[in-house]
C-alpha atoms as a PDB file:
ATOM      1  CA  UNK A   1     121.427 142.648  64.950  1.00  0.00           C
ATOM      2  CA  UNK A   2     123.399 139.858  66.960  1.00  0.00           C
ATOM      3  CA  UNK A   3     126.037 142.066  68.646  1.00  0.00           C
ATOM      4  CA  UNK A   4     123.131 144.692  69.925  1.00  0.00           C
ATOM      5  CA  UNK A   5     121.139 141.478  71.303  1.00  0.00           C
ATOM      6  CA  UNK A   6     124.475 140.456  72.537  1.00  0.00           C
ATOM      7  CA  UNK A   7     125.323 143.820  74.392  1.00  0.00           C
ATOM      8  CA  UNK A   8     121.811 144.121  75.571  1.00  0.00           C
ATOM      9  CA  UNK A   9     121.764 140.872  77.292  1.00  0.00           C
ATOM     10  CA  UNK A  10     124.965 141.188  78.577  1.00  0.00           C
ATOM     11  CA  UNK A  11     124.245 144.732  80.427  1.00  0.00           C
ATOM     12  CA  UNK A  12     120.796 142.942  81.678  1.00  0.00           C
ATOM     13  CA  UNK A  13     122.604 140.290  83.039  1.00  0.00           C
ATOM     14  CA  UNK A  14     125.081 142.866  84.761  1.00  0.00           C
ATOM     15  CA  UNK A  15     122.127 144.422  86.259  1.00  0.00           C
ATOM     16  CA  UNK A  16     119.919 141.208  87.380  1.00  0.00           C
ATOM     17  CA  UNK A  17     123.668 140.100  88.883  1.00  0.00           C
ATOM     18  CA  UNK A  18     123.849 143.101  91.138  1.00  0.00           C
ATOM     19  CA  UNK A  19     120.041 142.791  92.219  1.00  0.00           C
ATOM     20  CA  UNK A  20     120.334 139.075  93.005  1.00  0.00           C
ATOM     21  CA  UNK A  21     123.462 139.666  95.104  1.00  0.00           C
ATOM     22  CA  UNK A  22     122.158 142.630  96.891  1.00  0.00           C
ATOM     23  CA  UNK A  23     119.057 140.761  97.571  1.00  0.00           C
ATOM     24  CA  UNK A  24     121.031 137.797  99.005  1.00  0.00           C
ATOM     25  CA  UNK A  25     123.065 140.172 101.450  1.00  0.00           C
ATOM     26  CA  UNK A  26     119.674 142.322 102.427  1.00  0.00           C
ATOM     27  CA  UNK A  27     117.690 139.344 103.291  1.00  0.00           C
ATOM     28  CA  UNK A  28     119.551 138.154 106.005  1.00  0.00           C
ATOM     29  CA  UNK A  29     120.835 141.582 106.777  1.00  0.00           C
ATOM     30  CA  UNK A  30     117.121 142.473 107.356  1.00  0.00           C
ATOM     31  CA  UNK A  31     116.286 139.584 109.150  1.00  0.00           C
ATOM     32  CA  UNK A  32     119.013 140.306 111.924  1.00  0.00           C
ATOM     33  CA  UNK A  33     118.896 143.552 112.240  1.00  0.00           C
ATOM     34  CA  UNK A  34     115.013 143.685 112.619  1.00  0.00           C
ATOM     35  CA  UNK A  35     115.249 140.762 115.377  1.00  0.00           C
ATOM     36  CA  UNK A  36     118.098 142.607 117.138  1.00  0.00           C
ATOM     37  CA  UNK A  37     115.943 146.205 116.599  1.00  0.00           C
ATOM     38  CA  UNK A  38     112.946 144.565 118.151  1.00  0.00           C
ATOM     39  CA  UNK A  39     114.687 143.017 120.613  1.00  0.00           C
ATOM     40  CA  UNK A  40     115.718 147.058 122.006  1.00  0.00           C
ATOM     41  CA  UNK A  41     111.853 146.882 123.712  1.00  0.00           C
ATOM     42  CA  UNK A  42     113.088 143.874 126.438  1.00  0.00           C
ATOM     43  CA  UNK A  43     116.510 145.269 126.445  1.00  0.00           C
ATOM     44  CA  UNK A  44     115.672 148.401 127.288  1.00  0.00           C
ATOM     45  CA  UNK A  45     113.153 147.615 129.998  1.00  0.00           C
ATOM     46  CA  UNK A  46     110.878 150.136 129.339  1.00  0.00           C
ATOM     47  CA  UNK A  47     107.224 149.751 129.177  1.00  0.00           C
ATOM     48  CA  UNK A  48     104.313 151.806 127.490  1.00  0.00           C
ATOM     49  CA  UNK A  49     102.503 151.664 131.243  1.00  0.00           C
ATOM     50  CA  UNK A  50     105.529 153.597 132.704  1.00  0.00           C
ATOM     51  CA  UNK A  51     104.874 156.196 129.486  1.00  0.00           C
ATOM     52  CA  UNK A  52     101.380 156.414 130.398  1.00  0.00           C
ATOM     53  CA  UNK A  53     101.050 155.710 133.769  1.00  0.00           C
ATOM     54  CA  UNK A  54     104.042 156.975 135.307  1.00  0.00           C
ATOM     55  CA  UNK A  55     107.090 155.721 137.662  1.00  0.00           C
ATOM     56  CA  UNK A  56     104.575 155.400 140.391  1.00  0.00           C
ATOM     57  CA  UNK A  57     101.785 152.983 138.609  1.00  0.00           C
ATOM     58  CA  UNK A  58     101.126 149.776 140.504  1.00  0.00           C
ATOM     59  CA  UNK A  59     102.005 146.545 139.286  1.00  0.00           C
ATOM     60  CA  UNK A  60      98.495 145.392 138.523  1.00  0.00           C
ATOM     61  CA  UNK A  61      98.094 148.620 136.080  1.00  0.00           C
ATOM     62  CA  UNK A  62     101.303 147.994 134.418  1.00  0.00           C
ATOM     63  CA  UNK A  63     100.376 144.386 133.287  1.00  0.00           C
ATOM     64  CA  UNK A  64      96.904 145.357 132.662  1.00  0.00           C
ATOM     65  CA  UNK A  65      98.331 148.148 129.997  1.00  0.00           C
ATOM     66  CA  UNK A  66     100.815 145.629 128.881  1.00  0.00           C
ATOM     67  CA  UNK A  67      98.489 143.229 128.076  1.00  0.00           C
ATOM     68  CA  UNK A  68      96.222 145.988 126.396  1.00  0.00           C
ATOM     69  CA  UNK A  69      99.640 146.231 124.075  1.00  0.00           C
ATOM     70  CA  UNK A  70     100.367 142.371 123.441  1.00  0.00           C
ATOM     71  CA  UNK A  71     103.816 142.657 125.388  1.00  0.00           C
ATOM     72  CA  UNK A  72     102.347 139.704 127.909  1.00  0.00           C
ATOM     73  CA  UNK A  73     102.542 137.586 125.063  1.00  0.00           C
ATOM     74  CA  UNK A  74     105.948 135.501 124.095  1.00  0.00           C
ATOM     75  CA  UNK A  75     108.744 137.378 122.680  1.00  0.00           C
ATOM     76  CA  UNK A  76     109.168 135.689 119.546  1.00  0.00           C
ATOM     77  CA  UNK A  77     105.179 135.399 119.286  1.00  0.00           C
ATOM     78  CA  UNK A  78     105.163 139.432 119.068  1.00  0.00           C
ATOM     79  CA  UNK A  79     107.994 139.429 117.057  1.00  0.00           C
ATOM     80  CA  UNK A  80     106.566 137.490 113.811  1.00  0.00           C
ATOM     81  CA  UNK A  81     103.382 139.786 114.460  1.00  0.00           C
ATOM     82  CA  UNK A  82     105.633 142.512 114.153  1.00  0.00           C
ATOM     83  CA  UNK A  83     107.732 141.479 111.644  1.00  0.00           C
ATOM     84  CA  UNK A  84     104.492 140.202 109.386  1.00  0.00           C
ATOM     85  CA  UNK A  85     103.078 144.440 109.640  1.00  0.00           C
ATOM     86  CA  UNK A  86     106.518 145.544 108.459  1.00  0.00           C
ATOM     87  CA  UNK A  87     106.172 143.691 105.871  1.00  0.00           C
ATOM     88  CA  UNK A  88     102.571 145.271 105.112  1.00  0.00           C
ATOM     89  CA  UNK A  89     104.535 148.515 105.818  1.00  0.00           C
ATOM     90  CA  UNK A  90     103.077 148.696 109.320  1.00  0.00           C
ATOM     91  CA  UNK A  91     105.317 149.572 111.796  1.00  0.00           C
ATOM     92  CA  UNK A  92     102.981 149.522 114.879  1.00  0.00           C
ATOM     93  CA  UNK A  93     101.593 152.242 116.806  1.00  0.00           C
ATOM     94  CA  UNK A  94     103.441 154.969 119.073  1.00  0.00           C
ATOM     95  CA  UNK A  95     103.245 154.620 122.744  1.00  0.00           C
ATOM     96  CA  UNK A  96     102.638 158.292 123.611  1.00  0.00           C
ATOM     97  CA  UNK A  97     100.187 158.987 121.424  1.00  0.00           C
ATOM     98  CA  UNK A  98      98.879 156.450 120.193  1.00  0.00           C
ATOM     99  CA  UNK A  99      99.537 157.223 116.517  1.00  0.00           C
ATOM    100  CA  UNK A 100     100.572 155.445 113.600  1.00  0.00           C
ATOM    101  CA  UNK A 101     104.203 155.145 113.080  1.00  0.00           C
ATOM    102  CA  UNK A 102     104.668 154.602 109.631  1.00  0.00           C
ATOM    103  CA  UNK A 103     102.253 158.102 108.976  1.00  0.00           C
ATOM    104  CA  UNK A 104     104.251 160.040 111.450  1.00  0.00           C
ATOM    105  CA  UNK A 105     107.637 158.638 109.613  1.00  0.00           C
ATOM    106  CA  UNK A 106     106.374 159.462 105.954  1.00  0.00           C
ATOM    107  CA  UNK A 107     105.422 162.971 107.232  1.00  0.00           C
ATOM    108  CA  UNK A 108     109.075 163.427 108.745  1.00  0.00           C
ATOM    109  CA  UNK A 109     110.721 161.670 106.238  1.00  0.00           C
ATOM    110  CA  UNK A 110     109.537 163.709 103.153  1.00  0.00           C
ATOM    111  CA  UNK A 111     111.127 166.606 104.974  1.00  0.00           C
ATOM    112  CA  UNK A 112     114.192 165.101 105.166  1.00  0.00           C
ATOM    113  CA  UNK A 113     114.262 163.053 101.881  1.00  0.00           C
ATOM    114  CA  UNK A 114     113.910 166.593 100.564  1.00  0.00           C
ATOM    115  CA  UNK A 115     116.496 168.256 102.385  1.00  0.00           C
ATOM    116  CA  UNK A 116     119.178 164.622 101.854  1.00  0.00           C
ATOM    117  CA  UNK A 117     118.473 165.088  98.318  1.00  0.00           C
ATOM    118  CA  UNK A 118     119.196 168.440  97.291  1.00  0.00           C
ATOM    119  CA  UNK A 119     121.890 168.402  99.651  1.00  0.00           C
ATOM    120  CA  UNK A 120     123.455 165.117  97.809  1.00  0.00           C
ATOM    121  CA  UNK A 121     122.556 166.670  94.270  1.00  0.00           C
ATOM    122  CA  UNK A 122     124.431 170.124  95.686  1.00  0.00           C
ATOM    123  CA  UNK A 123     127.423 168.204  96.868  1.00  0.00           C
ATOM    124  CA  UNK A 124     128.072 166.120  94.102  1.00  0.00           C
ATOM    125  CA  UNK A 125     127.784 168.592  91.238  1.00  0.00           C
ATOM    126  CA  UNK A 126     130.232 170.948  93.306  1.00  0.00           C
ATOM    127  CA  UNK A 127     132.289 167.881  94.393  1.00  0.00           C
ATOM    128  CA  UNK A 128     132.484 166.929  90.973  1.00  0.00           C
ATOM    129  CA  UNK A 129     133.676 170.337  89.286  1.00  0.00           C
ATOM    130  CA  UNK A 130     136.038 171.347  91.932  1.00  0.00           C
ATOM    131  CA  UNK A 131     137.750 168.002  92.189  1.00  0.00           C
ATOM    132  CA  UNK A 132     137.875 167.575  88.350  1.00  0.00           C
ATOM    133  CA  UNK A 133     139.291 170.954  88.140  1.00  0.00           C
ATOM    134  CA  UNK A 134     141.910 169.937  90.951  1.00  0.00           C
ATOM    135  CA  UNK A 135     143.054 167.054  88.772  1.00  0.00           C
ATOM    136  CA  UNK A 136     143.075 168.515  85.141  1.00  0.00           C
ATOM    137  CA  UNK A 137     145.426 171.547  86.963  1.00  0.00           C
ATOM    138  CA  UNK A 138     146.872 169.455  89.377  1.00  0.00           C
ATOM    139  CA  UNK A 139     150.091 170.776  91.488  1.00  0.00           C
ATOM    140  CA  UNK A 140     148.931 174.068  89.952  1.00  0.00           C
ATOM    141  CA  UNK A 141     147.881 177.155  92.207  1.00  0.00           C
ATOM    142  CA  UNK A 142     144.422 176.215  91.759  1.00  0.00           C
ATOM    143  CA  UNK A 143     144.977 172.540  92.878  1.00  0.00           C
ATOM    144  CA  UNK A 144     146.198 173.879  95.712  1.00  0.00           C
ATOM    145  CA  UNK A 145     143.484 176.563  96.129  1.00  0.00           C
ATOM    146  CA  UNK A 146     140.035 173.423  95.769  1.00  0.00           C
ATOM    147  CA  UNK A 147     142.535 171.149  98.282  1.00  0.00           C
ATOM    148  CA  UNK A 148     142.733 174.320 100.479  1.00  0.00           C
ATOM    149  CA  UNK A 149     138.937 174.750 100.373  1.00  0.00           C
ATOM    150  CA  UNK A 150     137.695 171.312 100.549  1.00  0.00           C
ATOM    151  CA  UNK A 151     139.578 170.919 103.765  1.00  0.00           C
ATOM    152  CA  UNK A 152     138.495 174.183 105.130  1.00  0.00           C
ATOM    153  CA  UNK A 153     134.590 172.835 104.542  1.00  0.00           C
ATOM    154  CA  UNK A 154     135.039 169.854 106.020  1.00  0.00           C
ATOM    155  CA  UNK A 155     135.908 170.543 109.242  1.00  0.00           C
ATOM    156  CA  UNK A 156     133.183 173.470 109.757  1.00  0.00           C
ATOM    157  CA  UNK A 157     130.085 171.499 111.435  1.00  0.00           C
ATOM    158  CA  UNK A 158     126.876 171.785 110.219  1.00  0.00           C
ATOM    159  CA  UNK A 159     125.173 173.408 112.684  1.00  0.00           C
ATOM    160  CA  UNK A 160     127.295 176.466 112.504  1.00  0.00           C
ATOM    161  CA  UNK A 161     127.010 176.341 108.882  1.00  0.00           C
ATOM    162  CA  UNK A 162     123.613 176.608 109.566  1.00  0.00           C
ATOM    163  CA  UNK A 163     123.458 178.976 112.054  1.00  0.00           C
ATOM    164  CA  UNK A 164     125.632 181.122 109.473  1.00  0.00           C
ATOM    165  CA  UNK A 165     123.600 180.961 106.395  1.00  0.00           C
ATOM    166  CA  UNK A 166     120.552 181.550 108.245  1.00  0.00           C
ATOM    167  CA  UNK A 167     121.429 184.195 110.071  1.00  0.00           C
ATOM    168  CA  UNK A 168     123.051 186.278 106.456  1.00  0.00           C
ATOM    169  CA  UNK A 169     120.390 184.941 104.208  1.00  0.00           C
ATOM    170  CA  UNK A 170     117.349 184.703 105.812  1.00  0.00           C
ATOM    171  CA  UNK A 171     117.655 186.895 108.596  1.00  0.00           C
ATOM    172  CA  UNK A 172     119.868 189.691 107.409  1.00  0.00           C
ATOM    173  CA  UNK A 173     119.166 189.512 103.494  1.00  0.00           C
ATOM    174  CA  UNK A 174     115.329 188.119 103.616  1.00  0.00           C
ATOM    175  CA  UNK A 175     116.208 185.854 100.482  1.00  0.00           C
ATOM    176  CA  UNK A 176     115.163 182.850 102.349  1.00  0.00           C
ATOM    177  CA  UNK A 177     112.589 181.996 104.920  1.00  0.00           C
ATOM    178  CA  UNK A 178     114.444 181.313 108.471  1.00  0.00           C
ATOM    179  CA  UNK A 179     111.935 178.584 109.324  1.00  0.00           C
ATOM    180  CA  UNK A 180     109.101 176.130 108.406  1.00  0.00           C
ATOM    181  CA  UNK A 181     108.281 173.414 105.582  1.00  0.00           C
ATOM    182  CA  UNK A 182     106.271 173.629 102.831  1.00  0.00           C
ATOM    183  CA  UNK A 183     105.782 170.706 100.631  1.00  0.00           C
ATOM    184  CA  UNK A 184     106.797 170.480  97.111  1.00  0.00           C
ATOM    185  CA  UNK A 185     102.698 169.774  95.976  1.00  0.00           C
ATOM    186  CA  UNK A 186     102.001 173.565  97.517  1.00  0.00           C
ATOM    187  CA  UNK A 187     104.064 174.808  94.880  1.00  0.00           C
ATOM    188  CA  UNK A 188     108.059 173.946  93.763  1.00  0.00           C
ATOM    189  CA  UNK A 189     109.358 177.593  94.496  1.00  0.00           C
ATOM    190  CA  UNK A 190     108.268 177.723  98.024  1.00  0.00           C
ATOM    191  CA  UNK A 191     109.609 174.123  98.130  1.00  0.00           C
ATOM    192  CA  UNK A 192     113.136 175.077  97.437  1.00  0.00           C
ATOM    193  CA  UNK A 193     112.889 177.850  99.245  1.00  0.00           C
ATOM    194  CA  UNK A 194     112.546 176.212 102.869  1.00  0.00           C
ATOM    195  CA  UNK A 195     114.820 173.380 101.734  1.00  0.00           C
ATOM    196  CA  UNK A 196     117.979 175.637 100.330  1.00  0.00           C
ATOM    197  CA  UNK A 197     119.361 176.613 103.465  1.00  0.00           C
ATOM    198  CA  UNK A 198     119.210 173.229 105.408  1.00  0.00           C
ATOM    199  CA  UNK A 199     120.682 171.357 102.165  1.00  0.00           C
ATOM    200  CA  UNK A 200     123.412 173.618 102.034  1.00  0.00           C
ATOM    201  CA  UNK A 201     124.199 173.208 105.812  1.00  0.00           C
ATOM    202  CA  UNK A 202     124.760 170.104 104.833  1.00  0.00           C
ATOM    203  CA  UNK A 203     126.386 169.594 101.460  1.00  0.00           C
ATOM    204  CA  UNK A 204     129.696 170.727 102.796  1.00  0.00           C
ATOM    205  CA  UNK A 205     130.663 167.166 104.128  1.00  0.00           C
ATOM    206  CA  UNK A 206     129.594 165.648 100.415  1.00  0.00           C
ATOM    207  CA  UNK A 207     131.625 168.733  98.385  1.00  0.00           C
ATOM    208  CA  UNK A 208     134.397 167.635 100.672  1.00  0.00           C
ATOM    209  CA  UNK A 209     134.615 164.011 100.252  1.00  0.00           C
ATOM    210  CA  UNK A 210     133.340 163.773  96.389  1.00  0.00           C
ATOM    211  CA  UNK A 211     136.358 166.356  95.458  1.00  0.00           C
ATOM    212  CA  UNK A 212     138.741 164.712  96.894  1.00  0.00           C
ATOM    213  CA  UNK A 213     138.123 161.239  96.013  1.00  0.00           C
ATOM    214  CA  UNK A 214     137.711 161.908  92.417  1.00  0.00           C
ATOM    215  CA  UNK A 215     140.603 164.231  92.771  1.00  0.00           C
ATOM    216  CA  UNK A 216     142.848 161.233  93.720  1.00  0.00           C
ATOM    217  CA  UNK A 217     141.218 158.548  91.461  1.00  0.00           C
ATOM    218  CA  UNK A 218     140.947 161.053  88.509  1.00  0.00           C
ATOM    219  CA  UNK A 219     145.326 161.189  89.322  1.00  0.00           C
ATOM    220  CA  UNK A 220     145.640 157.837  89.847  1.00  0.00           C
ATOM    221  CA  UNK A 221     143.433 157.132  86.529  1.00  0.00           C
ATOM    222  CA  UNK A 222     146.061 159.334  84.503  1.00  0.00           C
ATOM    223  CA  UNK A 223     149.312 157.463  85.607  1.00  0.00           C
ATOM    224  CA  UNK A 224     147.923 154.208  84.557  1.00  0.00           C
ATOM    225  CA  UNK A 225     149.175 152.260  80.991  1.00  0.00           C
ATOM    226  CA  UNK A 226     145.594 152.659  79.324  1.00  0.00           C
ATOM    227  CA  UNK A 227     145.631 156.320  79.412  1.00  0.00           C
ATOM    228  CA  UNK A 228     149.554 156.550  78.139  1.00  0.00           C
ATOM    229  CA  UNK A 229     147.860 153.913  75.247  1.00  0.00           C
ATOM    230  CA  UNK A 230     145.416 156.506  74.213  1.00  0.00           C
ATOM    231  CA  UNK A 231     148.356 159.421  74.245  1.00  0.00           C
ATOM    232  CA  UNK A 232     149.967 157.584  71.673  1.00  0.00           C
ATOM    233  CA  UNK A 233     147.199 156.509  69.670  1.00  0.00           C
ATOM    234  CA  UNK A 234     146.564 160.591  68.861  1.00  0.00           C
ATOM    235  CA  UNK A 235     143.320 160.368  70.756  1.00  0.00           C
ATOM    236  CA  UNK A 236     142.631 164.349  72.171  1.00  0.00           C
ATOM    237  CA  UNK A 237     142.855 164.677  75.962  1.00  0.00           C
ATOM    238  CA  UNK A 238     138.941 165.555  75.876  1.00  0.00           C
ATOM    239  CA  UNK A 239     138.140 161.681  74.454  1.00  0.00           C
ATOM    240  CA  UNK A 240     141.205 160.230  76.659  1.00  0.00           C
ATOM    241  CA  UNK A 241     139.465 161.765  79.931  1.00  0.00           C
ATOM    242  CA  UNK A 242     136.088 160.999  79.198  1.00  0.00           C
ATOM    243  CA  UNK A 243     136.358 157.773  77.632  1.00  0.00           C
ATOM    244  CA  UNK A 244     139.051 156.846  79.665  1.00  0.00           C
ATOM    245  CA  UNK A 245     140.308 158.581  82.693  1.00  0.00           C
ATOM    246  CA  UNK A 246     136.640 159.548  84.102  1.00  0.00           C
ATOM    247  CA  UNK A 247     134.786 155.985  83.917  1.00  0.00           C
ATOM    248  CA  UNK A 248     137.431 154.611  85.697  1.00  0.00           C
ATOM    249  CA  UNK A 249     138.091 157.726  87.842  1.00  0.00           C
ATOM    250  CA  UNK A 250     134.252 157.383  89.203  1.00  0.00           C
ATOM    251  CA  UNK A 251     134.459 154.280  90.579  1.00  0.00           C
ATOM    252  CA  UNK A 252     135.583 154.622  93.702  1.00  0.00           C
ATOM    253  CA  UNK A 253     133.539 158.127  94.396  1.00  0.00           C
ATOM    254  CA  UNK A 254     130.533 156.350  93.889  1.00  0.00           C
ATOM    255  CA  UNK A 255     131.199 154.184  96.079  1.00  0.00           C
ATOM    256  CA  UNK A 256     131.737 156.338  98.525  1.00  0.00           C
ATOM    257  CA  UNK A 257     128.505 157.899  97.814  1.00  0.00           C
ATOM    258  CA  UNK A 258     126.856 154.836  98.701  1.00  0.00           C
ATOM    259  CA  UNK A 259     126.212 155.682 102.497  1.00  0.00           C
ATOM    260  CA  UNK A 260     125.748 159.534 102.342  1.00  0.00           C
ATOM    261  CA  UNK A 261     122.245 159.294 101.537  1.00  0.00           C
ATOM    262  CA  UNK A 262     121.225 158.061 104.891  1.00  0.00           C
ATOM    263  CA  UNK A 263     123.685 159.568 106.624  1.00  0.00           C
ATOM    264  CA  UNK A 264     122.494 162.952 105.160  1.00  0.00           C
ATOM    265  CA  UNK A 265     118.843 161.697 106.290  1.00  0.00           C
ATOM    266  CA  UNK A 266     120.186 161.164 110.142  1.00  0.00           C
ATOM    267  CA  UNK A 267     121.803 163.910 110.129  1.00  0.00           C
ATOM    268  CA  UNK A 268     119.253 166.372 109.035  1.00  0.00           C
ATOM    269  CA  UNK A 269     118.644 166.278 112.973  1.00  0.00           C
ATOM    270  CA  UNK A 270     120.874 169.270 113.244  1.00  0.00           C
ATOM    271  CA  UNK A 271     120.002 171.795 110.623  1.00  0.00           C
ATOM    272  CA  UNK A 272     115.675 170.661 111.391  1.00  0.00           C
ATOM    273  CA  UNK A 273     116.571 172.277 114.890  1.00  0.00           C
ATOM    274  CA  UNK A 274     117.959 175.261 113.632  1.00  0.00           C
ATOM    275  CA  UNK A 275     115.204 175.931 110.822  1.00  0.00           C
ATOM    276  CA  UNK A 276     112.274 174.953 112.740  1.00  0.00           C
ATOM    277  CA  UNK A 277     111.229 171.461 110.507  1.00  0.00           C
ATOM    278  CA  UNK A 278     109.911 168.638 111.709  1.00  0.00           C
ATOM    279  CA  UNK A 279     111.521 166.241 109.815  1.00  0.00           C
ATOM    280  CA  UNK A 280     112.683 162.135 110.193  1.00  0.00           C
ATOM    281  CA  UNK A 281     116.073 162.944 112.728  1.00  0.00           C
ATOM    282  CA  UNK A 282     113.779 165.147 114.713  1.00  0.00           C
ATOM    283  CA  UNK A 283     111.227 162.644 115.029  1.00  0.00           C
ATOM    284  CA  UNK A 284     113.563 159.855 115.516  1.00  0.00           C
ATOM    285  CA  UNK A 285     115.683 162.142 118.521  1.00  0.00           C
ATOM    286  CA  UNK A 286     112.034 163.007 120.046  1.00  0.00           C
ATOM    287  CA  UNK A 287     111.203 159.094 120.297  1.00  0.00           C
ATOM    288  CA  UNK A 288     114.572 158.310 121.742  1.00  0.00           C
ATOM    289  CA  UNK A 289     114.098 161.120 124.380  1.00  0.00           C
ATOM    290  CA  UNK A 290     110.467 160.237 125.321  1.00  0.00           C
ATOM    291  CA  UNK A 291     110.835 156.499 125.476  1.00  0.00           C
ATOM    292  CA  UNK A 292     108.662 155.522 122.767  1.00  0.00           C
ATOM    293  CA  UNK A 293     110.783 152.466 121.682  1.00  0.00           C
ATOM    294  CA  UNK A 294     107.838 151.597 118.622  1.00  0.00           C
ATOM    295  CA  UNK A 295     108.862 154.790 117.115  1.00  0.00           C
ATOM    296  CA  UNK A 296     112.443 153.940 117.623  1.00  0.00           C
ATOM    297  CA  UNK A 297     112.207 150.549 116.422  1.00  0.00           C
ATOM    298  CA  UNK A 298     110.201 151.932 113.325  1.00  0.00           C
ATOM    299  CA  UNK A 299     112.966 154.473 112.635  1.00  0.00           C
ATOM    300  CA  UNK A 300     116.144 151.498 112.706  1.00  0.00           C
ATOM    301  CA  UNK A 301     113.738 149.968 110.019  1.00  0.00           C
ATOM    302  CA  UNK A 302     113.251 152.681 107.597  1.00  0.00           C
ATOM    303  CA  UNK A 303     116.905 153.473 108.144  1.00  0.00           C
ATOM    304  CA  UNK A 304     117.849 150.217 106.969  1.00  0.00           C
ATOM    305  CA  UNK A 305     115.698 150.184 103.774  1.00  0.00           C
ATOM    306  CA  UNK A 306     117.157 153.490 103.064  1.00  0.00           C
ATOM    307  CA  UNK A 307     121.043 152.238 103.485  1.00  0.00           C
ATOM    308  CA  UNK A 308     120.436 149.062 101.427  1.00  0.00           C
ATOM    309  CA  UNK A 309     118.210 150.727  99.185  1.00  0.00           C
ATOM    310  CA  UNK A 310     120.407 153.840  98.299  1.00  0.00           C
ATOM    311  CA  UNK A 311     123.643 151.145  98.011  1.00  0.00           C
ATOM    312  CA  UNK A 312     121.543 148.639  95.738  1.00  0.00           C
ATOM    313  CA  UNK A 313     121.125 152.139  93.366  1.00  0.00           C
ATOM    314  CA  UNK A 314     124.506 152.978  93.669  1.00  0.00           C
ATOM    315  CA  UNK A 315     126.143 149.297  92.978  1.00  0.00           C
ATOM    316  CA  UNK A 316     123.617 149.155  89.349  1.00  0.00           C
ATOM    317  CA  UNK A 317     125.237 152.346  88.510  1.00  0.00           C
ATOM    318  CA  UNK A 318     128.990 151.099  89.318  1.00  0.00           C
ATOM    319  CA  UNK A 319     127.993 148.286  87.468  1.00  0.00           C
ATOM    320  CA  UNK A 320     126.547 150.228  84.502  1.00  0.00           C
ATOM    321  CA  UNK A 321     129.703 153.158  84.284  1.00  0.00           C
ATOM    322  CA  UNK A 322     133.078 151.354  85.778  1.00  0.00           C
ATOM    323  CA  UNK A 323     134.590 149.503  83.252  1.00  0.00           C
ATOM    324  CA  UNK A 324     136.224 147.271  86.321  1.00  0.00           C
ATOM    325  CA  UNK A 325     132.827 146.724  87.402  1.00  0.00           C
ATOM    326  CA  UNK A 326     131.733 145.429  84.045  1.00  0.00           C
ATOM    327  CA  UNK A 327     134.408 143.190  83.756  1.00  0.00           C
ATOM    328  CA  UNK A 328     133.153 141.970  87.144  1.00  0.00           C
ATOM    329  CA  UNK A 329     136.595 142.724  88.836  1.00  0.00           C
END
């Protein structure tokens, strides 16, 4: 019973080291970035009266909206008010219309959580088989045929992907509605429906890049002393590459893994345009255009949560598969 106890505490230890140093780096990560973010309001120089009032409004109706908003108060006075509703998940109220941020945000950012998600899932269960497959039958006509392909997809933007699969599967084959949202609580088939397209649009990139990182580790894996050990030991090559080759193979895809997430979630911008959803990167491009620096402020947030979020999941399972990561190297 003492070597279970043993392992167990020594995995939970593993994982309580990885929160408390990604806690360390977020807190003053957070702190920075959300003075600097809030800071964009006086930088900028724009003002909720100009929004409402227009270019023209007199000075005695742009302070009297001002004040209506707090901003005649000092800086770092609206700052800790700010800073104290983010941290009540309240991430102020828009200057156009006068609505709630964090509602609008968590109605856009389902959409594209959605569409980030499958996309991510898509790209690194076909990132995983084709650059496996390059590695097992590497310098091998079909190495050369997944190297070939992966490059070809990575260089095709997502837009045109887009513009592609829409136009062959929704428009010309019907298999797939060309436009619209529906969410997954109306029903998980019309769900994936209206999220296929877009998250194909953009799993190319993550095919791409998972395939031929784990290509290259999985090769690098195979030339090292540990897997020549095995060979010699009689162990099969189906135990040498997944007990061996693989965990230390996955290391550095993961990693690479650990900012596609929210890059996937920005840059569901381009295929929301093209299939009509109104999703986070359209709502964060519409409050950039309009002025509304609340909404922009309350998107640099979120986006932050979801990069240090996202890399805090990623580093517990380095920590957890790696061997290298085990050992704490």
């Amino acid at each position: 019973m003492s070597a279970p106890r043993s392992r167990t505490r020594h995995a939970l230890g593993r994982v309580l080291a990885v929160i408390g140093r990604s806690v360390a780096l977020f807190v003053p990560v957070f702190l920075v970035a959300t003075f600097v973010t809030f800071a964009l309001r006086s930088l900028s120089g724009l003002s909720p009266a100009r929004i409402q009032l227009g270019e023209e409004a007199t000075p005695e109706a742009v302070a009297r909206v001002e004040a209506e908003w707090g901003l005649d108060r000092p800086f770092l006075v609206q700052y800790g008010d700010w800073f104290k509703g983010i941290l009540h998940g309240d991430l102020g109220t828009s200057w156009t219309n006068g609505a709630d941020i964090s509602t609008l945000i968590g109605v856009g950012l389902g959409v594209s959580l959605s569409i980030a998600t499958f996309a991510l899932l898509i790209g690194v269960v076909v990132g995983f088989v084709l650059g496996t497959l390059a590695a097992l039958r590497r310098t091998t006509w079909i190495d050369r045929t997944v190297t070939g392909f992966v490059t070809v997809i990575s260089v095709m933007p997502a837009f045109v992907v887009g513009i592609v699969l829409g136009t062959v599967f929704a428009v010309g084959l019907h298999l797939f509605p060309s436009a619209g949202y529906v969410p997954a609580a109306q029903g998980v088939g019309p769900w994936l429906a209206h999220i296929t397209l877009p998250a194909l649009a953009l799993s190319f990139d993550v095919i791409a890049d998972v395939a031929r990182q784990l290509r290259s580790s999985l090769i690098a894996a195979y030339s090292e002393n540990y897997v020549t050990g095995a060979v010699v030991r009689g162990l099969s090559p189906r135990r040498i590459f997944f007990g061996h080759v693989l965990r230390n193979g996955l290391g550095p895809t993961l990693a690479t893994l650990g900012l596609k997430f929210p890059a996937l979630v920005g840059a569901s911008v381009v295929t929301e345009w093209i299939f009509g959803l109104q999703g986070f990167g359209r709502f964060a491009n519409d409050a950039a255009q309009s002025g509304d620096v609340p909404a922009v402020q309350g998107v640099l947030v979120v986006s932050i949560v979801l990069v240090v979020t996202f890399n805090l999941l990623v580093n517990l399972v380095l920590a957890r598969v790696t061997p290298a990561s085990q050992r704490g190297v």
